[in-house]
Protein backbone atom coordinates (compact mmCIF):
# COMPACT_ATOMS: atom_id res chain seq x y z
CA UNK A 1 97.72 92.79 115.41
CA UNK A 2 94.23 94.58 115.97
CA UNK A 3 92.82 91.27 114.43
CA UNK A 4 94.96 88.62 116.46
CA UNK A 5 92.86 90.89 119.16
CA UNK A 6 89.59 91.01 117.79
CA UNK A 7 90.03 87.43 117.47
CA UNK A 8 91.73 85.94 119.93
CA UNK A 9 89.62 88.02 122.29
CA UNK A 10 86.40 86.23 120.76
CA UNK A 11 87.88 83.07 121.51
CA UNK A 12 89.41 82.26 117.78
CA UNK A 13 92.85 80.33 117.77
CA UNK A 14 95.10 82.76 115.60
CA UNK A 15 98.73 83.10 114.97
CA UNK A 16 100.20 86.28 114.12
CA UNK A 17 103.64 85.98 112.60
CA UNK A 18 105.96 89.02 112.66
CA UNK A 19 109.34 89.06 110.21
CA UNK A 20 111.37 91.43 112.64
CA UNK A 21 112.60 90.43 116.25
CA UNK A 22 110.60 93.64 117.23
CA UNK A 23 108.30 96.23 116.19
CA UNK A 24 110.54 99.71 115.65
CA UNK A 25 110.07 100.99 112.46
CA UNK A 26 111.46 104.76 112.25
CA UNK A 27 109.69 106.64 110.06
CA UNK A 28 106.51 104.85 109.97
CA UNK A 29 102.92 106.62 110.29
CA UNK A 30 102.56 107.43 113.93
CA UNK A 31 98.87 109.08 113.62
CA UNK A 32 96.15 107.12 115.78
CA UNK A 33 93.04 108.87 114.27
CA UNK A 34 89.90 109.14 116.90
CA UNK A 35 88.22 106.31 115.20
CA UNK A 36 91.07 104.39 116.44
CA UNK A 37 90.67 105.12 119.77
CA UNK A 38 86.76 105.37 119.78
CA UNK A 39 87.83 101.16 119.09
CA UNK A 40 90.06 101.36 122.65
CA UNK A 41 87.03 103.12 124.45
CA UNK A 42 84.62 100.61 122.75
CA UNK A 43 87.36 97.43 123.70
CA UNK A 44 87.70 98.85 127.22
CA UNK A 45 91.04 99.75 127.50
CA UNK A 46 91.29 103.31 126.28
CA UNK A 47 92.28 104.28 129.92
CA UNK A 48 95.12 102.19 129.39
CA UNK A 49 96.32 103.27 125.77
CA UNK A 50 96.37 106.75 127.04
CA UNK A 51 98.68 105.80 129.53
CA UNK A 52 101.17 105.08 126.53
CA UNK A 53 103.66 108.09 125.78
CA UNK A 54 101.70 109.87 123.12
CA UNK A 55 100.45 114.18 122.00
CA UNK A 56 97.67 114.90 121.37
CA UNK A 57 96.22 116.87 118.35
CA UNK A 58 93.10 119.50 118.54
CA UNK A 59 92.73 121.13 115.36
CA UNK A 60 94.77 120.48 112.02
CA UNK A 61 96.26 124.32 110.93
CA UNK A 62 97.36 124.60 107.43
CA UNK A 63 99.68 127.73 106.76
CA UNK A 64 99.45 128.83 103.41
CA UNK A 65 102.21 131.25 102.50
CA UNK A 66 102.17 132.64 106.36
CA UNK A 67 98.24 132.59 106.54
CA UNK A 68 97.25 130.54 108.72
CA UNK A 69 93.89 128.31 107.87
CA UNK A 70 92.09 125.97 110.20
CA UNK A 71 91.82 122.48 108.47
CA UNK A 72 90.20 119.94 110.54
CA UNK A 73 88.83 120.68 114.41
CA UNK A 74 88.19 117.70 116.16
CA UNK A 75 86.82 119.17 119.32
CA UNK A 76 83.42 118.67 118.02
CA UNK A 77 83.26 114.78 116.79
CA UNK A 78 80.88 112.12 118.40
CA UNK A 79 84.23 109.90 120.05
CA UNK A 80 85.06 109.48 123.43
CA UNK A 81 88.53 111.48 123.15
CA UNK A 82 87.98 114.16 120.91
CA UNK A 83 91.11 114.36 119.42
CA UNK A 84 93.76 112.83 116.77
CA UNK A 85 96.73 110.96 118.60
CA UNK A 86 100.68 111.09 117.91
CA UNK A 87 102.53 107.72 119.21
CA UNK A 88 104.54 105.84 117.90
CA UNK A 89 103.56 102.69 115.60
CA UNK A 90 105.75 100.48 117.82
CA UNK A 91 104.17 101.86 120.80
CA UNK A 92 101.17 100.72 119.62
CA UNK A 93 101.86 97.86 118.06
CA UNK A 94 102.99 96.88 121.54
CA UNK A 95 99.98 97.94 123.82
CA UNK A 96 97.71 95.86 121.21
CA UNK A 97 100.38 93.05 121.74
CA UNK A 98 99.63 92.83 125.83
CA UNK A 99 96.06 93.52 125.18
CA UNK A 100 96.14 90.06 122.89
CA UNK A 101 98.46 88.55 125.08
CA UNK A 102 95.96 87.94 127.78
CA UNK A 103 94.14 85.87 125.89
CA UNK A 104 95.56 82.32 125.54
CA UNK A 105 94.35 81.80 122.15
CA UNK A 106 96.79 84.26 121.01
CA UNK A 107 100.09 84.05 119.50
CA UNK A 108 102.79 86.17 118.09
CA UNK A 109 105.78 84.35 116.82
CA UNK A 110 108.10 86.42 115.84
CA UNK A 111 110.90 86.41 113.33
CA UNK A 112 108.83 84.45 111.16
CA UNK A 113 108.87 85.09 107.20
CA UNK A 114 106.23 83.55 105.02
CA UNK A 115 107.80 82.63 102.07
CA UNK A 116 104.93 79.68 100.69
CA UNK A 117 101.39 79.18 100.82
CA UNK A 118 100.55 75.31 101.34
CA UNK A 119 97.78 74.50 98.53
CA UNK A 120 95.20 71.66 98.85
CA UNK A 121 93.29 70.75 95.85
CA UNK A 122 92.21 74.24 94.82
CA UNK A 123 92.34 75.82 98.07
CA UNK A 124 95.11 77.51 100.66
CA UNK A 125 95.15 75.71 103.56
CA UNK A 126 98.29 76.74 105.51
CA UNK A 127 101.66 78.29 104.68
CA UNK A 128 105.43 77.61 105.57
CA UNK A 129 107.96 80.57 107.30
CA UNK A 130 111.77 80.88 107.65
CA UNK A 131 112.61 81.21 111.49
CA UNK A 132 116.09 81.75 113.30
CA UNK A 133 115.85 77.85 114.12
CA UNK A 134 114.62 76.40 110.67
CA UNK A 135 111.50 76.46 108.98
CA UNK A 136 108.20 76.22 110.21
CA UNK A 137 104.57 75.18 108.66
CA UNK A 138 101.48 76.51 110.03
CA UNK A 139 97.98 75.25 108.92
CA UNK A 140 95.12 77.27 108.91
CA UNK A 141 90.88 77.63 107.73
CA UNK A 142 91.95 81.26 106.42
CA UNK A 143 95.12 83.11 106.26
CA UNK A 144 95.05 87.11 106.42
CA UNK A 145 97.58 88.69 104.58
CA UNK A 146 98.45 91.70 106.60
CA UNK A 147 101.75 92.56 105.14
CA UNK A 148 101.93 95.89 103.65
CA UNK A 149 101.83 97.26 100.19
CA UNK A 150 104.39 94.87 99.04
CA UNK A 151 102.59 91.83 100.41
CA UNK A 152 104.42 88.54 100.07
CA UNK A 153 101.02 86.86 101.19
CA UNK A 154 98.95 88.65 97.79
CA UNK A 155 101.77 87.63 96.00
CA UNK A 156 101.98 84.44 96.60
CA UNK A 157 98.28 83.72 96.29
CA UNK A 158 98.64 85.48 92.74
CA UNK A 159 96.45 88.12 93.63
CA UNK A 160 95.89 91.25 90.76
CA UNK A 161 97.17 94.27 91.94
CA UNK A 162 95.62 97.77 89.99
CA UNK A 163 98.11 100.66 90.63
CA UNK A 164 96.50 103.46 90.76
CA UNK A 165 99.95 105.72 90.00
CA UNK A 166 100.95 108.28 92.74
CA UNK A 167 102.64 111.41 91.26
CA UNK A 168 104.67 112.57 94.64
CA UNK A 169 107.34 110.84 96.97
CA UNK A 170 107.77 112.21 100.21
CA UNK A 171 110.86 112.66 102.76
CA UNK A 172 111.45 111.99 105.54
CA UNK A 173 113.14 113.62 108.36
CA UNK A 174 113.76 115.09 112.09
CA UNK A 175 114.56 118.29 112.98
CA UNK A 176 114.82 119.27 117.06
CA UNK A 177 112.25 120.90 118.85
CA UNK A 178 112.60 124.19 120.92
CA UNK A 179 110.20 125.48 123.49
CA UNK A 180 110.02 128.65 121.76
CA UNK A 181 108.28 126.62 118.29
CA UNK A 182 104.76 126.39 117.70
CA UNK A 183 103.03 123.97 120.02
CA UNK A 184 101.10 122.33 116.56
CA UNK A 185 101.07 119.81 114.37
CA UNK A 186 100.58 121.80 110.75
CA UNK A 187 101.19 121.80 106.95
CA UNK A 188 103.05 124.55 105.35
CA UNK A 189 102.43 125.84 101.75
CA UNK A 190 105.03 127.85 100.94
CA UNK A 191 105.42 129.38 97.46
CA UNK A 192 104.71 125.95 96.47
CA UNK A 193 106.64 124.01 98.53
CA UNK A 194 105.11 121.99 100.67
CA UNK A 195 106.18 120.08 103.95
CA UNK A 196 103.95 118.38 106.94
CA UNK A 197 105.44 119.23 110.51
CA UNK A 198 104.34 116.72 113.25
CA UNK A 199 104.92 117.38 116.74
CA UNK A 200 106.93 115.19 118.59
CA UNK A 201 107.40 116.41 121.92
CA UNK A 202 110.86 117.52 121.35
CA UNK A 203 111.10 117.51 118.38
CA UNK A 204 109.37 117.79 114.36
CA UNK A 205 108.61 114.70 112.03
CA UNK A 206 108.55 116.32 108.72
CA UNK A 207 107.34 115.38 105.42
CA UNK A 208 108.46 117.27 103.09
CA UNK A 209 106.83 116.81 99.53
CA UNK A 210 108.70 116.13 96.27
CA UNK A 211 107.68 115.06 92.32
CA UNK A 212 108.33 111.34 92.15
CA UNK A 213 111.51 110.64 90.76
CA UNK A 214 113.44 114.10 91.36
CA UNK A 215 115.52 112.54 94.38
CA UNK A 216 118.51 112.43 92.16
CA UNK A 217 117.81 115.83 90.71
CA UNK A 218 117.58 117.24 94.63
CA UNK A 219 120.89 115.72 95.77
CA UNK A 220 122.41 117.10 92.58
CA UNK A 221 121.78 120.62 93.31
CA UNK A 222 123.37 119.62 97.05
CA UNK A 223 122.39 119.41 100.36
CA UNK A 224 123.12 122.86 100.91
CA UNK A 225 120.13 123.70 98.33
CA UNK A 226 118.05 121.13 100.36
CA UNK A 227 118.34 122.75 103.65
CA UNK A 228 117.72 126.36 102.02
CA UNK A 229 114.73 125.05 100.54
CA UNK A 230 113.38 123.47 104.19
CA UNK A 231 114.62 127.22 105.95
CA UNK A 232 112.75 128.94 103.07
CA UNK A 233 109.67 126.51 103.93
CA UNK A 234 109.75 126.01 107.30
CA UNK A 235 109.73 129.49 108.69
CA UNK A 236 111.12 128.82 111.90
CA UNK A 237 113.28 125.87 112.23
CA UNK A 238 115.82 127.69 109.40
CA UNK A 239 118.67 127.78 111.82
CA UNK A 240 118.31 123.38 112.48
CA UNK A 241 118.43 122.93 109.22
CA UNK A 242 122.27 121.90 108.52
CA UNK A 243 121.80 119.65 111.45
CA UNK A 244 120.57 117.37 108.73
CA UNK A 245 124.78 116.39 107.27
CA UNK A 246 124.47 114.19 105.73
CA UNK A 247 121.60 112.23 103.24
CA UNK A 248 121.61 109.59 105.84
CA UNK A 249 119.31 111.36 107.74
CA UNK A 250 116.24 111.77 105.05
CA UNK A 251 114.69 108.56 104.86
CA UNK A 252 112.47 108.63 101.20
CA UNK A 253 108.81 107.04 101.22
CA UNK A 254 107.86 106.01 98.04
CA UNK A 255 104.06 107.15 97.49
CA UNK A 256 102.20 104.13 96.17
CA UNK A 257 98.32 104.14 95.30
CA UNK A 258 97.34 100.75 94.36
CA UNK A 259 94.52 98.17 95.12
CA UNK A 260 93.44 94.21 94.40
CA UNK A 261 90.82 93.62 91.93
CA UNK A 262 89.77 90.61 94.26
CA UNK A 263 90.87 90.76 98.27
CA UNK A 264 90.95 87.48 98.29
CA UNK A 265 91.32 83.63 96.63
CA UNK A 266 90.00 80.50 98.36
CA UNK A 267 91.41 80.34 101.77
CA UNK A 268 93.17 83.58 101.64
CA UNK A 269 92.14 87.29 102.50
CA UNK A 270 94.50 90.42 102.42
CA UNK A 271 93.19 93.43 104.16
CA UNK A 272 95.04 97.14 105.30
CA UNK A 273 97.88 98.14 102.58
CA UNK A 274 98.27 94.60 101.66
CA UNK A 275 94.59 95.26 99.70
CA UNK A 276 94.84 98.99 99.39
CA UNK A 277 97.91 100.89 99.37
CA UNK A 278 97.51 104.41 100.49
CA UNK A 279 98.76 107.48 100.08
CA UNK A 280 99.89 109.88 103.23
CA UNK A 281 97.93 112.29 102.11
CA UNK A 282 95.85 112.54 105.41
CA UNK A 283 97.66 109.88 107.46
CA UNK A 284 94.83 107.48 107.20
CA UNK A 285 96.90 104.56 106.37
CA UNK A 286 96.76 102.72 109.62
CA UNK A 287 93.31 103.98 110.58
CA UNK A 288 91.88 101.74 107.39
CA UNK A 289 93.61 99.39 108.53
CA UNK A 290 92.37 99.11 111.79
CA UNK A 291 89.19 99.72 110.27
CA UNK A 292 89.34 96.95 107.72
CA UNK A 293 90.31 94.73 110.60
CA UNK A 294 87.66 95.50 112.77
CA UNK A 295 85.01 94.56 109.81
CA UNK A 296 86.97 91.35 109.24
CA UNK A 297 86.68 90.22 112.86
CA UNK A 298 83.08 91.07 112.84
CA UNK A 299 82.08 89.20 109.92
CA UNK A 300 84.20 86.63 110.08
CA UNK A 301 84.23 85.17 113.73
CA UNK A 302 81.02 83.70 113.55
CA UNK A 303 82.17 80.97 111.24
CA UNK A 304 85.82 81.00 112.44
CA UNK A 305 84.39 79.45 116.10
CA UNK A 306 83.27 76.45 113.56
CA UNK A 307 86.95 75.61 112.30
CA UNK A 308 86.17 75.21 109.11
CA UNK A 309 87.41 76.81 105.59
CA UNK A 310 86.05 80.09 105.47
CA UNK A 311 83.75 79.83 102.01
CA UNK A 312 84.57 82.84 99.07
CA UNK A 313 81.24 84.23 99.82
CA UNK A 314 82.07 85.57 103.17
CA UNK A 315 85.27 86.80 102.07
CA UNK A 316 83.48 88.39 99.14
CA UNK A 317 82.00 90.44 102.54
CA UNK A 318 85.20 91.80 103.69
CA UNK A 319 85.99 93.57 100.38
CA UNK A 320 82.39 94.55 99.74
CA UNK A 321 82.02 96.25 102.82
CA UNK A 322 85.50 97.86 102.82
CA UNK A 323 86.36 98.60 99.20
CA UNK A 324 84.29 101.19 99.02
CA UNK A 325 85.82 103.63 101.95
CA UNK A 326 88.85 102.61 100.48
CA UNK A 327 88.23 103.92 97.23
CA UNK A 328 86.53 107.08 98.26
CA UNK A 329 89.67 108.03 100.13
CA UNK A 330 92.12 107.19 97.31
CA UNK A 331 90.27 109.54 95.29
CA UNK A 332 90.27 112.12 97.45
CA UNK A 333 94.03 111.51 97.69
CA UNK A 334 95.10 111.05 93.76
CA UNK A 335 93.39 114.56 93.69
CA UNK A 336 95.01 116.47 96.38
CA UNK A 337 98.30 115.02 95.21
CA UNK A 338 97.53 116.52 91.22
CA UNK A 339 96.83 119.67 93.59
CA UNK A 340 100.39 119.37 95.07
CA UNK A 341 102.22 118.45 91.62
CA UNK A 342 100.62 121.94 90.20
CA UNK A 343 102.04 123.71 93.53
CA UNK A 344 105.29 122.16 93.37
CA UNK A 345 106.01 122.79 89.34
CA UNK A 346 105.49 126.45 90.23
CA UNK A 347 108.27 125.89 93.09
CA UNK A 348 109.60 129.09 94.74
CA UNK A 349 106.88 131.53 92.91
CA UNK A 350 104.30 133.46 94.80
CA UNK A 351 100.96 131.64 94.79
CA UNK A 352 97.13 132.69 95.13
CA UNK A 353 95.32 130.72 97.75
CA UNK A 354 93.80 127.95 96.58
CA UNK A 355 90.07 127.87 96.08
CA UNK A 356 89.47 124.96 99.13
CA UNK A 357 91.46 126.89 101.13
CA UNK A 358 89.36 130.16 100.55
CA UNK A 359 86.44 128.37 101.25
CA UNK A 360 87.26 126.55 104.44
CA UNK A 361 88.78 130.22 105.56
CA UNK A 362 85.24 131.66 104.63
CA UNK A 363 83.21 129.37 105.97
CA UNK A 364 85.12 127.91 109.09
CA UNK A 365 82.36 125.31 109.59
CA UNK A 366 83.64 123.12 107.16
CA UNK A 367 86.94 122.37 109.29
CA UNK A 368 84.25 120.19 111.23
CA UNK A 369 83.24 118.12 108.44
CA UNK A 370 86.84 118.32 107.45
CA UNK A 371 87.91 116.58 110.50
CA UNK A 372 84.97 114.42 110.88
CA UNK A 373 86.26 112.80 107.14
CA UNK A 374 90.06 112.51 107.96
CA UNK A 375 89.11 111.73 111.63
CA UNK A 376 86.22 109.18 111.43
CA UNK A 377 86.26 108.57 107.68
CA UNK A 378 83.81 106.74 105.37
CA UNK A 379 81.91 103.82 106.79
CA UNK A 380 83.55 103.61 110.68
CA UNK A 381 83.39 100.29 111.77
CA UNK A 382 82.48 99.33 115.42
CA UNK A 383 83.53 96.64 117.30
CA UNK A 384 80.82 93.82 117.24
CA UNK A 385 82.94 90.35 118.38
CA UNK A 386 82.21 89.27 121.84
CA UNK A 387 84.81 88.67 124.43
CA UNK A 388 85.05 85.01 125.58
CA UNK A 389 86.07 84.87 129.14
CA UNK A 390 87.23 82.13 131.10
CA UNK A 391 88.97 80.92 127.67
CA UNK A 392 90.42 77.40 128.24
């Protein structure tokens, strides 16, 4: 969506095709990092996004067996808004919808599945999706697979996915909010158990961190084990717990680090998860994204305006210029996740504080540079495509 903008706004013809009648996910990412909305001061319209329903983070606490550590403080980063944002992704998705909206060479149409790319000679010129009323083909000089980490698009255009291996799943879940809780969005490390509590107004989106693959073993041992494990954890919200019945209500994201060897294949470029899959560690999933997205527009749109296929060489670009933040931060997250694996085989057993943790504690400093790497990240893009006015 933040490239149907990017482009449509530079005066690019682009279709955006959407699978699902709407944009509500539940338990999708809902962090908007401040290099997200440095790109709505930089567009213009960051009055306007704040308008949208949203909380807004200040520092990033980590409690580590009831001490308390400050992680990240963004109150000191070079951004407009000084601060990490909490709205939802279909929120979002929809404010970046109007924003493309107003520009006619926009369009979203949605309940649209690709299902196969349309090859000419040795290149991808188009592709064909299943609608409500029949099947539809769309031509096109590139198409951007934008799909997600199981991308039909880098599928299709038999693109080589390296996994990377992620060692933790997470859950997913909601537990109410009272006025009384901590007004914070926070990890807890408790006796190595570890959960991520982000607040949602009334009330907590939790994450609560598990070995890959011991979902079975954890509704063996009951629900009733589950919830004493989340009291024990938690610190606070122990008396919500059996508000969560039934397994219903924990949702299970399956932590995936992967990446293409090659983003792309004549006439065809994947960018966000579709090229990259990230971890949560850090909610910086949708932030790349953006980011990647933001590069894309700016290299690409000069030769887009031509309508002509978009040569390997540019595309070569894209990945060159992006690949690289990408991989620092999948590093950084295959690392803190062996981290997490130690804490969690040592489940329910008093732990020392880590040696990061002693260090950012010590030298408090660091929670800056701390933020400015999960806030701004490696390589922040800016937005360098022109709006065309007046568009006919």
């Amino acid at each position: 969506m933040m490239l149907g903008l990017l482009l449509a706004r530079a005066g690019i013809e682009v279709i955006v095709l959407e699978k699902h009648a709407d944009f509500f996910r539940d338990f999708r990412g809902d962090t908007i990092h401040p290099s997200t909305i440095q790109l709505m001061h930089e567009l213009g319209v960051l009055e306007d996004f704040l308008k949208v329903p949203h909380q807004e983070v200040k520092q990033m606490i980590a409690q580590f067996n009831g001490i308390d550590i400050k992680m990240a403080d963004f109150t000191h980063l070079p951004v407009k808004k000084k601060v990490l944002g909490l709205m939802p992704q279909w929120d979002f998705l929809n404010f970046l919808f109007e924003q493309a909206s107003q520009y006619p060479s926009f369009q979203l149409i949605r309940e649209a599945k690709g299902f196969e790319l349309i090859k000419t000679g040795n290149r991808f010129t188009g592709l064909k999706a299943q609608t409500p009323t029949g099947e539809i083909q769309i031509d096109a000089n590139l198409i951007v697979g934008t799909d997600g980490r199981s991308s039909d698009i880098r599928r299709l255009a038999g693109l080589k996915v390296v996994d990377t291996g992620a060692p933790i799943d997470v859950l997913w879940f909601r537990i109410p909010k009272l006025t009384t809780d901590p007004q914070q969005t926070f990890g807890k490390f408790q006796n190595g158990r570890i959960m991520v509590l982000l607040d949602r107004a009334d009330y907590w989106q939790c994450a609560y961190v598990i070995i890959k693959g011991d979902l079975e073993k954890i509704k063996t041992a009951g629900l009733a084990q589950f919830q004493e494990e989340l009291a024990a954890t938690s610190g606070f919200f122990g008396d919500r717990v059996k508000e969560l019945d039934s397994w219903d209500h924990v949702k299970l994201l399956s932590v995936m680090i992967d990446h293409l060897e090659h983003w792309y294949t004549d006439g065809v470029l994947c960018i966000g998860d579709a090229a990259h899959a990230m971890s949560p560690v850090g909610g910086v999933g949708i932030n790349l994204a953006i980011q990647d997205a933001v590069a894309t527009a700016n290299i690409l749109y000069p030769a887009l305006r031509y309508k002509q296929p978009i040569p390997n060489e540019l595309l070569a670009k894209v990945q060159k210029r992006r690949a690289f933040p990408a991989s620092v931060i999948q590093r950084v997250q295959v690392n803190i996740q062996k981290g997490m694996v130690a804490m969690k085989k040592n489940n329910g057993q008093q732990q020392k504080l880590p040696w990061m943790f002693k260090v950012i504690k010590t030298l408090p400093i660091l929670s800056r540079a701390l933020a400015y790497f999960v806030g701004i990240g490696v390589r922040p893009e800016h937005v360098k495509t022109p709006e065309v006015k007046n568009q006919k």
